[in-house]
C-alpha atoms as a PDB file:
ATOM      1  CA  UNK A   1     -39.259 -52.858  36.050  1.00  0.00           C
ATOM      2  CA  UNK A   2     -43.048 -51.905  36.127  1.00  0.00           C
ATOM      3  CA  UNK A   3     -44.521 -50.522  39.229  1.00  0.00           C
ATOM      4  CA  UNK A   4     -46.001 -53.956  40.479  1.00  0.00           C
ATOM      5  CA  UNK A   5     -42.767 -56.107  40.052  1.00  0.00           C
ATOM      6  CA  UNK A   6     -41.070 -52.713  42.009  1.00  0.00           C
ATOM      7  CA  UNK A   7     -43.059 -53.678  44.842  1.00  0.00           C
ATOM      8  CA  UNK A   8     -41.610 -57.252  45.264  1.00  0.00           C
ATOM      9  CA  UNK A   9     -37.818 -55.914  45.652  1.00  0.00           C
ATOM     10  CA  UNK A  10     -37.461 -54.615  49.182  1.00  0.00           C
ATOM     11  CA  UNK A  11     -36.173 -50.832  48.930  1.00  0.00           C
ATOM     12  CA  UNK A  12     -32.996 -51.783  51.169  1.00  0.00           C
ATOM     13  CA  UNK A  13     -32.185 -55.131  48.992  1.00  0.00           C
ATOM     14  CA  UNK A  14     -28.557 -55.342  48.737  1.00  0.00           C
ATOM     15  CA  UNK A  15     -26.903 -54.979  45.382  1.00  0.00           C
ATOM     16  CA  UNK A  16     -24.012 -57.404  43.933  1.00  0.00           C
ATOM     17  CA  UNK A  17     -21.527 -55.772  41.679  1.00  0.00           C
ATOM     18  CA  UNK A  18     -18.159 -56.958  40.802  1.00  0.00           C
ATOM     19  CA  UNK A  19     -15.671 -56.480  43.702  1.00  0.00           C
ATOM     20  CA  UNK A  20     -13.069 -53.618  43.308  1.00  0.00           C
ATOM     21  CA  UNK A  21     -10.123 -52.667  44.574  1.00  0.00           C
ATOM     22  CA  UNK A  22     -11.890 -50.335  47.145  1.00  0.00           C
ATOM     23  CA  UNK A  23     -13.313 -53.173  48.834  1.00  0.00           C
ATOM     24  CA  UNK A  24     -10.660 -55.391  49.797  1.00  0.00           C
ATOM     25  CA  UNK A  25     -10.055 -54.826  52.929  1.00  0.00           C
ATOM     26  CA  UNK A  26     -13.747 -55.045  53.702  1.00  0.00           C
ATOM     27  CA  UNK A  27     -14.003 -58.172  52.369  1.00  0.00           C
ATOM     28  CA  UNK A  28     -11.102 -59.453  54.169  1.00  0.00           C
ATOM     29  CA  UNK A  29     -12.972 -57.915  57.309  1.00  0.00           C
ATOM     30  CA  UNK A  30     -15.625 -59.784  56.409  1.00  0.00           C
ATOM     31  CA  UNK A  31     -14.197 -63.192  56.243  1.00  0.00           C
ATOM     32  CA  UNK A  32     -11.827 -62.686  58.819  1.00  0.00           C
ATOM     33  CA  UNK A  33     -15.050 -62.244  60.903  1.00  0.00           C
ATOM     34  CA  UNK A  34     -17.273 -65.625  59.139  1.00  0.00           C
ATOM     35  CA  UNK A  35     -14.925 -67.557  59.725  1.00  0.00           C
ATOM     36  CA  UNK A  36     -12.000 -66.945  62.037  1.00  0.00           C
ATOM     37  CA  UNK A  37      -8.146 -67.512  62.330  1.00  0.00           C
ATOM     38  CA  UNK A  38      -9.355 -70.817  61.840  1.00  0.00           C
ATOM     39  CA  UNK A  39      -9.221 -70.423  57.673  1.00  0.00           C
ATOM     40  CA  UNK A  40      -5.478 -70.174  57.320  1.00  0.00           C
ATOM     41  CA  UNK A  41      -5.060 -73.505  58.542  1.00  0.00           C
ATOM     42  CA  UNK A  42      -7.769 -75.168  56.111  1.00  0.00           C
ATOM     43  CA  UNK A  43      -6.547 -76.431  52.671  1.00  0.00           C
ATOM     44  CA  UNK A  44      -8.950 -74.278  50.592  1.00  0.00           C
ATOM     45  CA  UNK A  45      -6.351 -71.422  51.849  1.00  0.00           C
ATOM     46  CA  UNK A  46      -3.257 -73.177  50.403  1.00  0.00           C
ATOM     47  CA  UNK A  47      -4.999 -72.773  46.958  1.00  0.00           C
ATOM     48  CA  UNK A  48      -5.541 -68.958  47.645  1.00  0.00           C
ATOM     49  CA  UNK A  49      -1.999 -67.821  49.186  1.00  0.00           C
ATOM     50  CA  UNK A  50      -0.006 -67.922  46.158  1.00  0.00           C
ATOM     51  CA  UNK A  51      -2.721 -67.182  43.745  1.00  0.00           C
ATOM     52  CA  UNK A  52      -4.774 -64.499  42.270  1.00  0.00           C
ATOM     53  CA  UNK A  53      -8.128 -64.051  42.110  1.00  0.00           C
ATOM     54  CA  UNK A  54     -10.341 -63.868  39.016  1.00  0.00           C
ATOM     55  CA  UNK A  55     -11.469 -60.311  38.940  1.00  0.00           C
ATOM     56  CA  UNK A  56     -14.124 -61.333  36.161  1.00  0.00           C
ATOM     57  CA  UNK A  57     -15.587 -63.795  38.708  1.00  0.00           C
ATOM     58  CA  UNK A  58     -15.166 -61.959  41.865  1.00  0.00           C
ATOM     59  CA  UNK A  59     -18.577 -60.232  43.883  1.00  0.00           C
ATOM     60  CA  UNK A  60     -19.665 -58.555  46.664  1.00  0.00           C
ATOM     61  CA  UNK A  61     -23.209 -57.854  48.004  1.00  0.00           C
ATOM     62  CA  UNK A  62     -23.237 -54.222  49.124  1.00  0.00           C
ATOM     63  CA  UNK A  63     -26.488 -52.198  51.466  1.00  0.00           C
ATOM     64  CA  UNK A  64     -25.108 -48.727  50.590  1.00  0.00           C
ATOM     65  CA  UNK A  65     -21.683 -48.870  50.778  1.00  0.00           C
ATOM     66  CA  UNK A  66     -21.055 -51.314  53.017  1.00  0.00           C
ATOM     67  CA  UNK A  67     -19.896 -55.019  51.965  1.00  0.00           C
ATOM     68  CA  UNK A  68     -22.248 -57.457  53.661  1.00  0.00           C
ATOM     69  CA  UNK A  69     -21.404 -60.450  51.513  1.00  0.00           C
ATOM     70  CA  UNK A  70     -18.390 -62.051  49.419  1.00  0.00           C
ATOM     71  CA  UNK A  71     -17.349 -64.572  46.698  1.00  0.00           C
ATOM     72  CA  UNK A  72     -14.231 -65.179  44.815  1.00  0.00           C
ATOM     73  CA  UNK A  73     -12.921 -67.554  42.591  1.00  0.00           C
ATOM     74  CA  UNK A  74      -9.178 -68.818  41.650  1.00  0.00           C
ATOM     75  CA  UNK A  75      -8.168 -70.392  39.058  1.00  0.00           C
ATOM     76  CA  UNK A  76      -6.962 -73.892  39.394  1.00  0.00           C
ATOM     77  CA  UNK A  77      -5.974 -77.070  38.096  1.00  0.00           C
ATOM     78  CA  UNK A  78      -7.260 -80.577  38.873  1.00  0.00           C
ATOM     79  CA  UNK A  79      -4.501 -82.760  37.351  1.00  0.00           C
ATOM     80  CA  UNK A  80      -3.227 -80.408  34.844  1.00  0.00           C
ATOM     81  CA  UNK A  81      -7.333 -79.490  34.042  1.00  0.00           C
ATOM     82  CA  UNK A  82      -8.140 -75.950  34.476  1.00  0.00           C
ATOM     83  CA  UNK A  83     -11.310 -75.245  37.279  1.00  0.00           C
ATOM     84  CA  UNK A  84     -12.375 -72.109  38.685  1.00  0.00           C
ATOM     85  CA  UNK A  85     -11.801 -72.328  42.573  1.00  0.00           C
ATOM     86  CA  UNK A  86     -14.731 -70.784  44.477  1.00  0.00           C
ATOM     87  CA  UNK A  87     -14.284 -68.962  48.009  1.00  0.00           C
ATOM     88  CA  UNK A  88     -14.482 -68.039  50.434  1.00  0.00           C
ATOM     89  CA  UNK A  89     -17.719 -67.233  50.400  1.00  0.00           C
ATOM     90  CA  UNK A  90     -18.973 -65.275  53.150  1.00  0.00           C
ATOM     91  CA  UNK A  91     -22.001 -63.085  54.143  1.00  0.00           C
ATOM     92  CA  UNK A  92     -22.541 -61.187  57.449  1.00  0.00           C
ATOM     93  CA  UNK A  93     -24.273 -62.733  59.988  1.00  0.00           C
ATOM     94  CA  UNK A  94     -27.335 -60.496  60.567  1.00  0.00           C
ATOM     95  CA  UNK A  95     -28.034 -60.891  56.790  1.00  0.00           C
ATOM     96  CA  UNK A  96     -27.493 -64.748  56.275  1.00  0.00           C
ATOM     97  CA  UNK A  97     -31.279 -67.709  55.553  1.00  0.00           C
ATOM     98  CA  UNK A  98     -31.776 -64.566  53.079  1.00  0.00           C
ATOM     99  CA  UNK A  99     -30.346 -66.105  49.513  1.00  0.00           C
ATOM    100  CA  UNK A 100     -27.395 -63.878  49.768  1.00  0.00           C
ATOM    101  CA  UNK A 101     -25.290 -66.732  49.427  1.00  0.00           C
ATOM    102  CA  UNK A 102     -26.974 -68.354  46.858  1.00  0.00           C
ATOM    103  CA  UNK A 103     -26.976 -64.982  44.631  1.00  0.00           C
ATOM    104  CA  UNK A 104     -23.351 -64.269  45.015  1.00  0.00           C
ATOM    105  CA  UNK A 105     -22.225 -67.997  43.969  1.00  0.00           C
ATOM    106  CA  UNK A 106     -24.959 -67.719  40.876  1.00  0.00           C
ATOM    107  CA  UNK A 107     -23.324 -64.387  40.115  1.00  0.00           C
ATOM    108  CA  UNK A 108     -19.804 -65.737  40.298  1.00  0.00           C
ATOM    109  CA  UNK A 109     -20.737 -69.209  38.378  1.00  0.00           C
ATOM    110  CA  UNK A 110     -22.358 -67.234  35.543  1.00  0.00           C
ATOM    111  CA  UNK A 111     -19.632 -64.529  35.235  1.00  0.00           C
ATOM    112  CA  UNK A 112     -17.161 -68.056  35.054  1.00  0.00           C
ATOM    113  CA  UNK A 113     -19.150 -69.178  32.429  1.00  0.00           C
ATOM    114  CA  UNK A 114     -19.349 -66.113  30.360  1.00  0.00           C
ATOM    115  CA  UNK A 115     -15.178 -66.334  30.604  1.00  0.00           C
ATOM    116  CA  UNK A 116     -15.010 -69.316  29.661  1.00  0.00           C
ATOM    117  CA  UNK A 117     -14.354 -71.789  32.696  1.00  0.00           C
ATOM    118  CA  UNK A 118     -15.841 -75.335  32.255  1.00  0.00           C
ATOM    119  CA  UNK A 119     -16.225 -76.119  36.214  1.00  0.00           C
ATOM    120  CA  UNK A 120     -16.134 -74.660  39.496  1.00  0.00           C
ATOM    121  CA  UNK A 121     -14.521 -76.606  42.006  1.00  0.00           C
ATOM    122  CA  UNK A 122     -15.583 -75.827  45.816  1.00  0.00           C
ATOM    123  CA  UNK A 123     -15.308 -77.038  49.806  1.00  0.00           C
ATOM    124  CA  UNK A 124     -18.444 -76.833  51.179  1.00  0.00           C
ATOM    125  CA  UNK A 125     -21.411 -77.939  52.698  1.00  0.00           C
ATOM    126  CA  UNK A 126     -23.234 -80.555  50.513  1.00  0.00           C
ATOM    127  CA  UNK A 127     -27.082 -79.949  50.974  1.00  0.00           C
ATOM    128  CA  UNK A 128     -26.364 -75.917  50.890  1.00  0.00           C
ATOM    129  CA  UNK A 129     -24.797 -76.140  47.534  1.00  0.00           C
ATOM    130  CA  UNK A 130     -26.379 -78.789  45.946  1.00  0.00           C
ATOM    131  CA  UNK A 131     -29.196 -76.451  45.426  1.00  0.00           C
ATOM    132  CA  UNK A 132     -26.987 -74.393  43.286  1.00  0.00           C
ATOM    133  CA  UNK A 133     -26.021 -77.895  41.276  1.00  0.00           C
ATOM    134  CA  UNK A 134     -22.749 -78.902  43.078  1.00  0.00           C
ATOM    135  CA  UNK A 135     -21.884 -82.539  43.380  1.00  0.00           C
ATOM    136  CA  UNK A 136     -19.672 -84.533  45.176  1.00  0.00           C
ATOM    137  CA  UNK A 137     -19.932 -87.364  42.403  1.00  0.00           C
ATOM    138  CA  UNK A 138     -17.697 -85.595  39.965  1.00  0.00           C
ATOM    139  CA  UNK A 139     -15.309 -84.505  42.431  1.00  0.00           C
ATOM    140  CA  UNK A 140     -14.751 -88.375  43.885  1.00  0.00           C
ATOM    141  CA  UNK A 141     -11.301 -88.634  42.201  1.00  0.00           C
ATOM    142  CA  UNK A 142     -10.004 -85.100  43.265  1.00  0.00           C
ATOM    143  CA  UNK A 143      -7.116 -84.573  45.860  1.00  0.00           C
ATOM    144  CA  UNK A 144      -7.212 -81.055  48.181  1.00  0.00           C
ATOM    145  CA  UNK A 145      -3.771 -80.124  48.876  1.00  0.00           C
ATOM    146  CA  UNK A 146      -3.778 -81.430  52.466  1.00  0.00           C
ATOM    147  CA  UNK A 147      -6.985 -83.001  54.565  1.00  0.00           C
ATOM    148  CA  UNK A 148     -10.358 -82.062  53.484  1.00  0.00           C
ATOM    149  CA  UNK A 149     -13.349 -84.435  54.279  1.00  0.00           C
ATOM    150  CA  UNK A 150     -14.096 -85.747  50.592  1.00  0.00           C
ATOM    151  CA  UNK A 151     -17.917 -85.598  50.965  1.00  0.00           C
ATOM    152  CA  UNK A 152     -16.991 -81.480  51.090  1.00  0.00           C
ATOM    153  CA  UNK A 153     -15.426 -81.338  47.952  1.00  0.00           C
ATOM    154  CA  UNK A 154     -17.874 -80.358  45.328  1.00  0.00           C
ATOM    155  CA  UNK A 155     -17.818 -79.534  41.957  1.00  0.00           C
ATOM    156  CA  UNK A 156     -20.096 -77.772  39.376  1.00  0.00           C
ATOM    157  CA  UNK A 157     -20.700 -78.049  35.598  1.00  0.00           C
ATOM    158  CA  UNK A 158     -20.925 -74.885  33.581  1.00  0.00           C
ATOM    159  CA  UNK A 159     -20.906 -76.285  30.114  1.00  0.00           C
ATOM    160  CA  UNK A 160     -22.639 -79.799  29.162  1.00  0.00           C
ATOM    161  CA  UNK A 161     -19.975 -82.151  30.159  1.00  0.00           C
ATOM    162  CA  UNK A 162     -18.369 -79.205  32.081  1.00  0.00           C
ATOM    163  CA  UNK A 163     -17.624 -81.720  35.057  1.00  0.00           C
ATOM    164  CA  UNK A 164     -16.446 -84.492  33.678  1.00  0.00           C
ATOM    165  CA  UNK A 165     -12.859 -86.201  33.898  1.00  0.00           C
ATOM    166  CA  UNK A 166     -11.391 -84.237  36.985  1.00  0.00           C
ATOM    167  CA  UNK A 167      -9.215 -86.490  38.501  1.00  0.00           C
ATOM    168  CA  UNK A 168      -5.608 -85.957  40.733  1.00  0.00           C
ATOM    169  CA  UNK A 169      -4.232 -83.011  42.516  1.00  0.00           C
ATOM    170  CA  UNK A 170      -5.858 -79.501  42.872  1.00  0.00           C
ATOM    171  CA  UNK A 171      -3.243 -76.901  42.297  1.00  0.00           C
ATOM    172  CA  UNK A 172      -3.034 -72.998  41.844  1.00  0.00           C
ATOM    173  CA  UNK A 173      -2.684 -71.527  38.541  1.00  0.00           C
END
């Protein structure tokens, strides 16, 4: 980095690294506090329960030590076709209209695509991710174990093609 280009990174800018083992329960924290007792009942958590996560695939955003921001993906199917699950995806509230978000689901999608994954499958809010190239077009034909508001359910290319022919059931891996 030369001394000019050093000056555009804020000294306190958060890094993302891979998420370990040591910061589990903060990123549980974390979500618990984004987004409430309220996520166990939503069908993006039926995919999760009895699942693992991709380790490959998984980040967190970290100021020090401290986890201020969180992605993970699963792996799925979508009618026997293997996706890459993404979320939840979370970032503390004092540090969110930053590009957190943004730079922990590029991390993640890249990190899929270096390991091989074709698509990543998401629930989320349209006009936020469509800036990171999710559509709901390619997702049209895919069925979220229990209600989910189709217009939600999004899905990403990774590959040429990479979206193409999903079609039934979502299921864990």
């Amino acid at each position: 980095m030369t001394a000019s280009s050093a000056a555009l990174v804020p000294q306190d800018a958060p890094s993302i690294e891979l998420e370990a083992p040591q910061h589990a329960a903060a990123v549980e924290a974390l979500v618990d506090r984004a987004f409430g007792p309220g996520r166990f009942a939503k069908s993006s958590e039926r995919l999760r329960e009895s699942n693992h996560k991709l380790d490959a695939c998984s980040f967190v955003a970290l100021r020090g030590d401290q986890v201020i921001g969180s992605v993970r993906l699963w792996p799925v199917t979508i009618g026997g076709k293997p996706a890459a699950f993404l979320g939840p995806l979370a970032v503390d509230s004092e540090r969110r209209s930053a590009g957190l978000g943004q730079a922990l689901v590029e991390a993640a999608c890249q990190a899929a695509t270096q390991a091989g994954w074709n698509a990543v499958l998401l629930v989320g809010d349209a006009p936020y991710f469509a800036r990171i190239g999710f559509s709901a077009a390619p997702a049209a034909k895919v069925v979220m174990p229990g209600p989910a508001d189709q217009r939600r359910v999004l899905l990403k290319a990774l590959v040429p093609g990479g979206d193409e022919g999903f079609e039934g059931r979502v299921a864990a891996s």
